[in-house]
Protein backbone atom coordinates (compact mmCIF):
# COMPACT_ATOMS: atom_id res chain seq x y z
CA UNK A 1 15.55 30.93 -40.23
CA UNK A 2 16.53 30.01 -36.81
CA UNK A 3 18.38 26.80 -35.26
CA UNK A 4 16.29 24.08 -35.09
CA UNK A 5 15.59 21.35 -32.06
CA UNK A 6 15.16 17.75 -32.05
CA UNK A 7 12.45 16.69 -29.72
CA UNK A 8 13.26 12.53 -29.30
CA UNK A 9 11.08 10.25 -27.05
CA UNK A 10 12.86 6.96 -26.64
CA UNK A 11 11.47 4.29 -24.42
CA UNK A 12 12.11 0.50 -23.35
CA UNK A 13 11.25 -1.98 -20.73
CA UNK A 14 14.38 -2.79 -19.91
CA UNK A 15 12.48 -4.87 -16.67
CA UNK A 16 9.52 -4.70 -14.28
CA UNK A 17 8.76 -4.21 -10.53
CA UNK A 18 6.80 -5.97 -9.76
CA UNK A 19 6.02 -8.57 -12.62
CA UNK A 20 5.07 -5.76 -15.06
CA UNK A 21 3.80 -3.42 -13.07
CA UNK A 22 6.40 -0.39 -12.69
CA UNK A 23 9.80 0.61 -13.01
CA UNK A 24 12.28 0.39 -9.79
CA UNK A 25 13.31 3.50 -8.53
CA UNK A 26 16.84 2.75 -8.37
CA UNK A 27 16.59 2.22 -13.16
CA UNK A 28 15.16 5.48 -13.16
CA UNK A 29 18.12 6.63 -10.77
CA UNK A 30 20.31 5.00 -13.10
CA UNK A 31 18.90 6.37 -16.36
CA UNK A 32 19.06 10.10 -15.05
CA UNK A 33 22.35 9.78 -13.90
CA UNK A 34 23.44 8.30 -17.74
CA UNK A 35 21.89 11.12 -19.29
CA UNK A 36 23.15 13.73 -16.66
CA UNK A 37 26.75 13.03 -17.48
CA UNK A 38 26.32 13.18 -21.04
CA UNK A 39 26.80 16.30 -23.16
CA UNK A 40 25.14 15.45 -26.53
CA UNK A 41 21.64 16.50 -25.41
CA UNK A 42 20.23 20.73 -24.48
CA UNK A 43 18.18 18.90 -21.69
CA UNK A 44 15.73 15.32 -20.89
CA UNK A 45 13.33 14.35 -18.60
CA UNK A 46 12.61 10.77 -17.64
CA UNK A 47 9.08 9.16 -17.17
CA UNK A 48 7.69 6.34 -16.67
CA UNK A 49 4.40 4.76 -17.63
CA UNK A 50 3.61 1.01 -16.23
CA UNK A 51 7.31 -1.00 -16.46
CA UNK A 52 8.33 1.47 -19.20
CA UNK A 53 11.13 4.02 -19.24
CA UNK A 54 10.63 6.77 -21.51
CA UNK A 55 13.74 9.08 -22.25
CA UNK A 56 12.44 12.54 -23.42
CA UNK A 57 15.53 14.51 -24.83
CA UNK A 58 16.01 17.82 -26.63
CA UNK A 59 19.15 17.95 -28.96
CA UNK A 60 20.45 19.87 -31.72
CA UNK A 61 21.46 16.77 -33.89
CA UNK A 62 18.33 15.98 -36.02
CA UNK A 63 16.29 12.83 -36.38
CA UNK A 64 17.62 9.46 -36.55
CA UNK A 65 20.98 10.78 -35.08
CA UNK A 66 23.33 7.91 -34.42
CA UNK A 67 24.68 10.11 -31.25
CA UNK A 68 21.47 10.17 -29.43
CA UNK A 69 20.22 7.00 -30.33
CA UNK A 70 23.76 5.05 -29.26
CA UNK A 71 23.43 7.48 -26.18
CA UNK A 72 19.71 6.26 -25.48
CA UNK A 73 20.81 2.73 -26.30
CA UNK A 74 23.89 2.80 -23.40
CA UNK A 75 21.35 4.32 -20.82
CA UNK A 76 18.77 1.12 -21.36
CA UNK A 77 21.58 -1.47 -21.75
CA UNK A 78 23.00 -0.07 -17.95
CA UNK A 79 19.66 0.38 -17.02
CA UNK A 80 19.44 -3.80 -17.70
CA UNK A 81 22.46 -4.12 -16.04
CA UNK A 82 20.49 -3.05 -12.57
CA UNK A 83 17.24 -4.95 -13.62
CA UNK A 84 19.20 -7.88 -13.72
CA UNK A 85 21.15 -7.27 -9.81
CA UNK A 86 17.41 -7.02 -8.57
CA UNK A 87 15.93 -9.98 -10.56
CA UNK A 88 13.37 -7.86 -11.89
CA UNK A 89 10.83 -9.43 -14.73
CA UNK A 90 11.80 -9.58 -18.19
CA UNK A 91 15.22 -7.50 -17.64
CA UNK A 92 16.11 -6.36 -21.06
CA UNK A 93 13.06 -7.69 -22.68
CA UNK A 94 13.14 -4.90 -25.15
CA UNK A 95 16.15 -4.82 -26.27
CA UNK A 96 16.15 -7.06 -29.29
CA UNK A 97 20.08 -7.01 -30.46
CA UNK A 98 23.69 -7.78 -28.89
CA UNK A 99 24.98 -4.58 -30.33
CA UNK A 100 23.90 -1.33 -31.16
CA UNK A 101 24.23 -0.87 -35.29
CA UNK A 102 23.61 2.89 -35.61
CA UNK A 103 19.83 3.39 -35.17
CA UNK A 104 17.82 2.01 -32.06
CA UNK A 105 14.66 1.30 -35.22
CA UNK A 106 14.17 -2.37 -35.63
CA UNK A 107 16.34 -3.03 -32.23
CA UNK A 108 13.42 -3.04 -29.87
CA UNK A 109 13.35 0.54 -28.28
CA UNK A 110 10.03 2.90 -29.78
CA UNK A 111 10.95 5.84 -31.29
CA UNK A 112 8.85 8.99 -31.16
CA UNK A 113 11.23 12.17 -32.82
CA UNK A 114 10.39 15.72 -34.59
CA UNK A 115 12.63 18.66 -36.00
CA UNK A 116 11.49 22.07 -35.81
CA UNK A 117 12.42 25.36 -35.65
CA UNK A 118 10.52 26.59 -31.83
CA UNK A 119 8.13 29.30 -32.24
CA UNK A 120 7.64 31.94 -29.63
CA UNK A 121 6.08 29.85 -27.42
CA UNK A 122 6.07 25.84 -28.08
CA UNK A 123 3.92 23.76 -25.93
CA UNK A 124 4.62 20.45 -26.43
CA UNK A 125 2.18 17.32 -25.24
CA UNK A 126 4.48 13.59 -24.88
CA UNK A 127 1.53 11.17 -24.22
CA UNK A 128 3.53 7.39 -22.87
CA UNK A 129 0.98 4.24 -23.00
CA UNK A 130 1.60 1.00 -21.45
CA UNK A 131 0.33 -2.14 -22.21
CA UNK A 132 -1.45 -1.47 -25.40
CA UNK A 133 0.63 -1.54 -29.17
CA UNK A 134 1.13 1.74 -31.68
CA UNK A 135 -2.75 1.81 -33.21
CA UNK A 136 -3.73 3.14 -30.08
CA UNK A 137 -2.98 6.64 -30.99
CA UNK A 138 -4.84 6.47 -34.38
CA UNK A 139 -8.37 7.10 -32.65
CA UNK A 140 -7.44 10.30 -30.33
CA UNK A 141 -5.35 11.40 -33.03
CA UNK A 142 -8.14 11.53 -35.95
CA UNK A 143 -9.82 13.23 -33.05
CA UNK A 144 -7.62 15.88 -32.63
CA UNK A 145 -6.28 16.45 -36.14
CA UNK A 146 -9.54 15.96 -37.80
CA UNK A 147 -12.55 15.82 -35.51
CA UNK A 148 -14.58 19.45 -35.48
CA UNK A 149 -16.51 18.01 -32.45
CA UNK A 150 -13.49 17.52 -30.53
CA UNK A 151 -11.60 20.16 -31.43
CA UNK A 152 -13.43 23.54 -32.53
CA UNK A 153 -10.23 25.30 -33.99
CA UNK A 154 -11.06 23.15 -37.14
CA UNK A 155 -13.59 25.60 -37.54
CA UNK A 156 -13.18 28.72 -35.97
CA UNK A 157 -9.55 28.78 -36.00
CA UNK A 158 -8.61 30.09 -39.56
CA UNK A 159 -5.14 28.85 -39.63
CA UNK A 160 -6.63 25.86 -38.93
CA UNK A 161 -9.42 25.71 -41.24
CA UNK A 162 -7.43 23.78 -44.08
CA UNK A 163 -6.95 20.78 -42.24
CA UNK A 164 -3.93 18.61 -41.72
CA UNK A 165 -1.94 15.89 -43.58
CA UNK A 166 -1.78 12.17 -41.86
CA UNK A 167 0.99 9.98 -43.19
CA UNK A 168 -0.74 6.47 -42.73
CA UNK A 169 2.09 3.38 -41.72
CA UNK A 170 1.21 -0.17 -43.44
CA UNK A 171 2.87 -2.37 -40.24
CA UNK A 172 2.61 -5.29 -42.57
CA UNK A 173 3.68 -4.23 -45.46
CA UNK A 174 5.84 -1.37 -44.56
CA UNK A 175 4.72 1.07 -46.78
CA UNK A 176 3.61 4.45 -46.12
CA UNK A 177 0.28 6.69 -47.85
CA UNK A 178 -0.57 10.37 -46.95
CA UNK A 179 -4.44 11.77 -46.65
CA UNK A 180 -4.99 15.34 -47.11
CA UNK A 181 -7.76 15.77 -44.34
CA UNK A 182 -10.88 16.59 -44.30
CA UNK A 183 -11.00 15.79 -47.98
CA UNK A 184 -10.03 12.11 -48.13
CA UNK A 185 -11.47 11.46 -44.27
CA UNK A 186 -13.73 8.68 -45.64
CA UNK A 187 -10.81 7.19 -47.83
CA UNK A 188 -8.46 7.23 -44.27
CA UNK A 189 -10.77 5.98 -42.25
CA UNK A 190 -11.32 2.79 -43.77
CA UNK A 191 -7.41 2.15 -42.92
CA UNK A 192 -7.07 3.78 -39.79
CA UNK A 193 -10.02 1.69 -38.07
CA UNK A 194 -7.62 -1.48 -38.32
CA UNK A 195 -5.13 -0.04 -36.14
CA UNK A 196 -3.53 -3.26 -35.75
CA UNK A 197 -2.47 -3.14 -39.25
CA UNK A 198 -2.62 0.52 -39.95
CA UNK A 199 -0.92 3.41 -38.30
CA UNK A 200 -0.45 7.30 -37.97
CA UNK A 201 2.58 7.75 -37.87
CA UNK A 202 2.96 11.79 -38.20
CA UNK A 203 0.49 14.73 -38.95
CA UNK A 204 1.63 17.70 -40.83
CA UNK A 205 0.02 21.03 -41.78
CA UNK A 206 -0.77 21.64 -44.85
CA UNK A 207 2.13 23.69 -45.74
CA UNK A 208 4.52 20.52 -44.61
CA UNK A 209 5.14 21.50 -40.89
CA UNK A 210 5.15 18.48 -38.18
CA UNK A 211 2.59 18.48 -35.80
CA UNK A 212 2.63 15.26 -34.20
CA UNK A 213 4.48 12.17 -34.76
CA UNK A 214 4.18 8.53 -32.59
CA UNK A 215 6.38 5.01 -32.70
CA UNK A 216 4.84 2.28 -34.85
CA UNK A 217 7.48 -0.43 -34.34
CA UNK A 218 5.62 -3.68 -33.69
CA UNK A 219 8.12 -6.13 -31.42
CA UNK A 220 6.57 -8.97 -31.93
CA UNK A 221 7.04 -8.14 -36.20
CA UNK A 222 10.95 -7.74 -35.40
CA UNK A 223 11.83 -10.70 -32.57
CA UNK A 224 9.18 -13.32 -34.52
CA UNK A 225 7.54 -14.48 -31.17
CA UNK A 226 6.03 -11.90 -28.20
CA UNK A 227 8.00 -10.46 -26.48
CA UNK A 228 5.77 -7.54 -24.49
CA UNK A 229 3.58 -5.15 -26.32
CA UNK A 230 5.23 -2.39 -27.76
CA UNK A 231 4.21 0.53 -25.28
CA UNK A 232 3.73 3.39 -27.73
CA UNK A 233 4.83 7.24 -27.59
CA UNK A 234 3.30 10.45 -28.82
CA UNK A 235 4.64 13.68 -29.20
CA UNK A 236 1.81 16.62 -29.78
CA UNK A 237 2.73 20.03 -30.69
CA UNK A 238 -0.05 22.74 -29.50
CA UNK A 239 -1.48 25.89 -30.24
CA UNK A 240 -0.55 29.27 -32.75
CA UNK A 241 -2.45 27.25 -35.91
CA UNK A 242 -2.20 23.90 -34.07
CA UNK A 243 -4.46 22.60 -31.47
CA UNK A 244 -4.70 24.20 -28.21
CA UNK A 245 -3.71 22.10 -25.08
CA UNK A 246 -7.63 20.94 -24.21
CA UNK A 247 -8.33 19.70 -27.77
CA UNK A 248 -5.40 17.71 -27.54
CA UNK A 249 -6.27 16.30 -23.96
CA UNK A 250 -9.84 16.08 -24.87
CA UNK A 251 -10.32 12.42 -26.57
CA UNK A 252 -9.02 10.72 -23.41
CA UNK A 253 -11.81 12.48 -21.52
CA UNK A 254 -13.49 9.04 -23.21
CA UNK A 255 -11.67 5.83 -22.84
CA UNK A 256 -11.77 3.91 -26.10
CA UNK A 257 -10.30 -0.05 -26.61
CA UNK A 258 -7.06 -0.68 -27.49
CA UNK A 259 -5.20 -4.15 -28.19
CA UNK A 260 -2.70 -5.24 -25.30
CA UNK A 261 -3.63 -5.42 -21.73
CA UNK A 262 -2.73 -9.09 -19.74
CA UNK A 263 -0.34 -10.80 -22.11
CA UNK A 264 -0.15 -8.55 -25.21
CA UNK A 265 -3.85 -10.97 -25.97
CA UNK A 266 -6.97 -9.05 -24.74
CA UNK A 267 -9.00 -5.65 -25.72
CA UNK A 268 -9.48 -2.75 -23.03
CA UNK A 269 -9.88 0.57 -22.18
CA UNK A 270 -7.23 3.02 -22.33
CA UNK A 271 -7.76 4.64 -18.87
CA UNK A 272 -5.23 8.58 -18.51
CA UNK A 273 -3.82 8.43 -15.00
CA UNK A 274 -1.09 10.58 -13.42
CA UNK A 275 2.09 9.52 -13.66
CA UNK A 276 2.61 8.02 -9.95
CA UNK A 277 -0.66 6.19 -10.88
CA UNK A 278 0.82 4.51 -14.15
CA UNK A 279 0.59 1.49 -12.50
CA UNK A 280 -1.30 -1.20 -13.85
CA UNK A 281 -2.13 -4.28 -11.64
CA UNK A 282 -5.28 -5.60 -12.22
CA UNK A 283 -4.71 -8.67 -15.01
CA UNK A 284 -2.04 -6.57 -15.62
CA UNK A 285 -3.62 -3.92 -16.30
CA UNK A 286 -5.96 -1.54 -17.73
CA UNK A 287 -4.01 -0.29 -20.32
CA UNK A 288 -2.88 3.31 -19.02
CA UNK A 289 -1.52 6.51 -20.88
CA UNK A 290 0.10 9.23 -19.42
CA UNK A 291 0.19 13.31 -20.63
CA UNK A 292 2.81 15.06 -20.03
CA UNK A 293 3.12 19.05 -20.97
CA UNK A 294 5.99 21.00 -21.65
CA UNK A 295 7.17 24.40 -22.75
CA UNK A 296 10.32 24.36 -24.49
CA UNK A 297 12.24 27.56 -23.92
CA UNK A 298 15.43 27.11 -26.00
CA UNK A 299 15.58 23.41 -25.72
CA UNK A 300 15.18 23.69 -22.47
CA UNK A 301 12.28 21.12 -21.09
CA UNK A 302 10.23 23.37 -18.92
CA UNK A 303 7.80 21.13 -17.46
CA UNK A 304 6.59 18.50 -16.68
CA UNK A 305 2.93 19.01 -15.94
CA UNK A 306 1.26 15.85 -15.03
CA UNK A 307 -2.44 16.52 -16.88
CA UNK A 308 -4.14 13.63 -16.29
CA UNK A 309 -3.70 13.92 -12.54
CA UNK A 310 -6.23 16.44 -13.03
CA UNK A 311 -9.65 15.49 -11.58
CA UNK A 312 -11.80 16.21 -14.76
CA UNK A 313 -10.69 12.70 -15.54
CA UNK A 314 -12.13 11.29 -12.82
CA UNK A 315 -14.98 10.22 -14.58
CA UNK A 316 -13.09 9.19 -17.76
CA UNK A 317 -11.44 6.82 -14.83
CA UNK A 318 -14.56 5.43 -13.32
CA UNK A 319 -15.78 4.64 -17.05
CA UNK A 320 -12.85 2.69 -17.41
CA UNK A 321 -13.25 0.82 -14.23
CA UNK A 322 -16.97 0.04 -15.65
CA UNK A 323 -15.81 -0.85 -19.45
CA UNK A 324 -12.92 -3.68 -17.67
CA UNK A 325 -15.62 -4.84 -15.01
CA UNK A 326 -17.35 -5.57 -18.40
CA UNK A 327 -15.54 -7.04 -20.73
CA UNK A 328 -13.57 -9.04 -18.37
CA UNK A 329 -16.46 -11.13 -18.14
CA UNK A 330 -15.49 -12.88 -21.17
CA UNK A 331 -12.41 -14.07 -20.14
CA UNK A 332 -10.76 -16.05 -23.62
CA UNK A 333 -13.63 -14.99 -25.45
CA UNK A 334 -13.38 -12.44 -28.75
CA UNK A 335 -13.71 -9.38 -28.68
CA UNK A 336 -11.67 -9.39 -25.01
CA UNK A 337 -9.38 -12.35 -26.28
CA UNK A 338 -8.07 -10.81 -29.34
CA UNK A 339 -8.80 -12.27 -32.74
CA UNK A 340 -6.75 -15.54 -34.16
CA UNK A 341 -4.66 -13.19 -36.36
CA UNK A 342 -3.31 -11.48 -33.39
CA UNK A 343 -2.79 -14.61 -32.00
CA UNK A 344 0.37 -15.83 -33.85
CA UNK A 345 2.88 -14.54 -31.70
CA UNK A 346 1.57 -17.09 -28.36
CA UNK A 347 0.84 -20.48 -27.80
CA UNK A 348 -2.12 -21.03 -30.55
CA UNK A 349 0.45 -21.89 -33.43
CA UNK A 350 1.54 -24.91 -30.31
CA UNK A 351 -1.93 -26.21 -29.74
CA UNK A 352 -2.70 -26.02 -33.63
CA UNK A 353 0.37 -28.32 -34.42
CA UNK A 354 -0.19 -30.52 -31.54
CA UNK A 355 -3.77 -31.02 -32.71
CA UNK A 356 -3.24 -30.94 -36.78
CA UNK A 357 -4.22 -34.59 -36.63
CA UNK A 358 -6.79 -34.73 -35.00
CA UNK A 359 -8.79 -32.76 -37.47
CA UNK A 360 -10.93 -34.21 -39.93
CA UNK A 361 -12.69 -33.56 -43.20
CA UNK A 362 -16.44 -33.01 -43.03
């Protein structure tokens, strides 16, 4: 058995430029230099998606390691620090504590973090969404791990042929249930579809190795009010009896819905843009998601590329464009508006106790 590597994505919006559109040069600046100066970590890369700093880090210290997690927590808190010299929006917004307590979970930051031991060659996809909350991974996800018409290795690959595992998250609950797919598709399905509620949180093969794992925190469950959707990461691990690199890209080829867009409130399309175009504007948005690729070669991030700057998603783009044109029309109307039971965190819970009187019996 050989050494094995930590893969951890940790990201925050520690602040906006403009409003909540992207991330100052001069956090990222500060970030990399953190990190650079640090020796707990093989290598990192930082990205950015929208107002969101994303921390990608190889280590040797396992998941959940209080080390990389206090080091990640240091890098958003002077990150802040700079947000708040440049008045940007919402400076520290995601950081929910005064102190860090030994594990960034439950303190704001998303956490996105496998162990393995790296095969001969490990391509590694780290898809980083902005303005959209965890259950947007459950649809391109089912695709990937479970979906024969997106991704053919299902059944001509024969290390793939068994299928994979898909621990399901209850985000209201917090409990956790695990469908051996394709046999209890039907049976996961009927959770997965309320991603607002439901989550994947990671996919395994069936002899128990990790394949992809995503954050499921929910802020607005952990502050009590909203405070900024949560922003979600994905880490994908490709090909040798795991999906190759297209099959993985392939469900963002069409845009679905996802919860989020201009105040955490409204449905929209999840449009995959390049990096440098992670920058959503219009009604703060469309929600955007970003894939990177690396090859990890001893740790060692060799990467990134930027695939969604490729121009077979142009279209996937333009459909995007169409599906907000759309929908927009409806302004605070469901299904755009999101439905009252999203709507706790905002004002409604105001306007209902201003008006609780003025109700009557029929």
């Amino acid at each position: 058995m050989g050494e094995k590597i930590t893969l951890s994505v940790i990201k925050a919006d520690v602040g906006g430029f403009v409003g909540h559109s992207t991330v100052h040069p001069e956090l990222l600046k500060k970030a990399n230099q953190v990190l650079a100066e640090r020796k707990e970590l093989i290598d990192f890369f930082v990205g950015t998606v929208g107002d969101d700093i994303n921390l990608i880090m190889t280590h040797k210290k396992g998941v959940d390691s209080e080390e990389i997690h206090k080091l990640a927590w240091e890098t958003f808190l002077a990150c802040t620090e700079v947000a708040k010299q440049l008045k940007l929006y919402g400076a520290g917004q995601d950081l929910l504590a005064d102190a860090f307590s030994g594990n960034v979970k439950g303190m704001g930051p998303g956490v996105a973090e496998m162990e393995f031991e790296e095969r001969k060659s490990e391509p590694i996809c780290v898809f980083m969404a902005d303005k959209t909350e965890p259950g947007a991974w459950n649809l391109p996800l089912y695709k990937i791990f479970a979906d024969p018409f997106n991704t053919i290795g299902l059944v001509i690959d024969p290390k793939m042929h068994a299928g994979f595992k898909f621990e399901v998250q209850d985000l209201m609950e917090n409990k956790k249930v695990v469908f051996d797919c394709p046999e209890e598709i039907y049976d996961m399905l009927v959770f997965i579809g309320a991603p607002s509620h439901y989550c994947i949180k990671n996919i395994y093969t069936k002899s128990g190795e990790i394949a992809a794992t995503s954050t499921t925190q929910r802020l607005n469950l952990m502050a009590g009010r909203y405070v900024g959707k949560d922003d979600p990461v994905c880490i994908v691990r490709c090909q040798s009896g795991l999906p190759a690199v297209g099959e993985v890209l392939e469900p963002f080829a069409q845009p679905h819905l996802v919860a989020g867009w201009m105040r955490g409130s409204h449905m929209g399309p999840l449009m995959p843009v390049s990096m440098k175009n992670a920058v959503p504007s219009r009604f703060d948005g469309p929600p955007r998601v970003v894939g990177l690729g690396f090859q990890l070669a001893e740790g060692k991030l060799v990467g990134p590329q930027d695939f969604f700057a490729d121009v077979g998603f142009d279209k996937a783009r333009e459909l995007a464009n169409d599906v907000a044109n759309y929908i927009r029309r409806m302004g605070p109307f469901e299904p755009h508006r999101l439905g009252l039971n999203e709507m706790e965190y905002t004002t409604m819970p105001d306007v209902m106790q201003k008006l609780k009187d003025r109700f009557q019996d029929l």
